[in-house]
Protein backbone atom coordinates (compact mmCIF):
# COMPACT_ATOMS: atom_id res chain seq x y z
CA UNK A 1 -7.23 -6.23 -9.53
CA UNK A 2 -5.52 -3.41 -8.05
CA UNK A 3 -6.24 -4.33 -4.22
CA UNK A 4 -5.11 -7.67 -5.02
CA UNK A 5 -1.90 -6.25 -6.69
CA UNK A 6 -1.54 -3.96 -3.81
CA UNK A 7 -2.14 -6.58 -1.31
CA UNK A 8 -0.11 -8.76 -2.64
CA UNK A 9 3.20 -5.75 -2.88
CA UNK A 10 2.34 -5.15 0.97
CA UNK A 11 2.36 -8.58 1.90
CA UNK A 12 6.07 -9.08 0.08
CA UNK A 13 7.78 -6.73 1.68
CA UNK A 14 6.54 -6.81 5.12
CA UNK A 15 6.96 -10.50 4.76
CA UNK A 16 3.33 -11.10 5.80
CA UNK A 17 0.71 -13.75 4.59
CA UNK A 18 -1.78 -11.93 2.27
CA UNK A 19 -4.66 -14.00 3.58
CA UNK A 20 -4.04 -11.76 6.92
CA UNK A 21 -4.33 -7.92 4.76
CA UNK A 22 -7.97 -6.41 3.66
CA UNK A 23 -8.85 -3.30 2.97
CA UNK A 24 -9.55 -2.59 6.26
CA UNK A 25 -6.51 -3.07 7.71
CA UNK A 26 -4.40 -0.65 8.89
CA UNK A 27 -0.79 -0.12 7.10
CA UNK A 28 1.00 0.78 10.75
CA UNK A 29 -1.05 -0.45 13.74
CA UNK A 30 -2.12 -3.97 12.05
CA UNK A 31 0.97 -4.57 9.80
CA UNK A 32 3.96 -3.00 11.74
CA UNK A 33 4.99 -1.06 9.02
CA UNK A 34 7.31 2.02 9.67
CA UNK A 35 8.27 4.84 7.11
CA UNK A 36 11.11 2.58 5.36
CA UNK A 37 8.50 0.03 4.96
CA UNK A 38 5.87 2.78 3.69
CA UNK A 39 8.28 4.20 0.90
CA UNK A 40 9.48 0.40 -0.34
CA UNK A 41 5.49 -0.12 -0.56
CA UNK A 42 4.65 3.36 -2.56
CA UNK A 43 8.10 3.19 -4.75
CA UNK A 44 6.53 -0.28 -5.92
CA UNK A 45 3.54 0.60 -6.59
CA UNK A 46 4.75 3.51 -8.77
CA UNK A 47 7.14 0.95 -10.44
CA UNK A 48 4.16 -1.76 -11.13
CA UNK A 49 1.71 1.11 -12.05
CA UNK A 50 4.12 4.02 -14.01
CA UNK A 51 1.87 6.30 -11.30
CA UNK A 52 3.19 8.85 -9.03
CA UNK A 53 1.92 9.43 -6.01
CA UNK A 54 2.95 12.49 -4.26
CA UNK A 55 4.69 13.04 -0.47
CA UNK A 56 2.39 14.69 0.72
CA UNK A 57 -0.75 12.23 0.26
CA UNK A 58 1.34 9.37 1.62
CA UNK A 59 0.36 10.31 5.29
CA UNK A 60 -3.56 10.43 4.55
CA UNK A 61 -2.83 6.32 3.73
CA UNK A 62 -4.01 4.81 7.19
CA UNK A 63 -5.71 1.49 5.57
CA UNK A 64 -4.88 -0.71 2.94
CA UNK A 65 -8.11 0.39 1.10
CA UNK A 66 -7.18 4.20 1.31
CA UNK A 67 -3.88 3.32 -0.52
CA UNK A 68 -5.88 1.38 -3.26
CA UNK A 69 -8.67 4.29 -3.25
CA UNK A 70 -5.89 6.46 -3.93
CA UNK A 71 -4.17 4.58 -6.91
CA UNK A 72 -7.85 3.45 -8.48
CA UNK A 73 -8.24 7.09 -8.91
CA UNK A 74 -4.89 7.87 -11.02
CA UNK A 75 -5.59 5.11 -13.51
């Protein structure tokens, strides 16, 4: 549930079909994203989840499944 939630928040705001984003696939090189589009993603997850996930984790978040990892583990 939370991959799909996740996948489905990435795929919004990059403006990408979710079909095209696993967990394998990686936030910068696959999607495009840039740090704009990283924050938008992590502020909405935080929003969705009432998490917090902290700065300085955010750069360890190379594939969509590390990001999920991540937030599975502060629920």
């Amino acid at each position: 549930m939370i991959d799909r939630m996740i996948i489905d928040i990435i795929s919004e705001i990059l403006n990408t079909d979710s079909a095209l984003i696993s967990k394998d696939t990686l936030i910068l090189e696959d999607l495009g994203a840039n740090s704009l589009d990283i924050i938008e993603i992590i502020t909405e997850i935080e929003d969705c989840l009432k998490i917090t996930i902290p700065d300085d984790v955010i750069p360890g978040f190379k594939t969509v499944g590390d990001l999920s990892a991540y937030v599975e583990s502060q629920k």
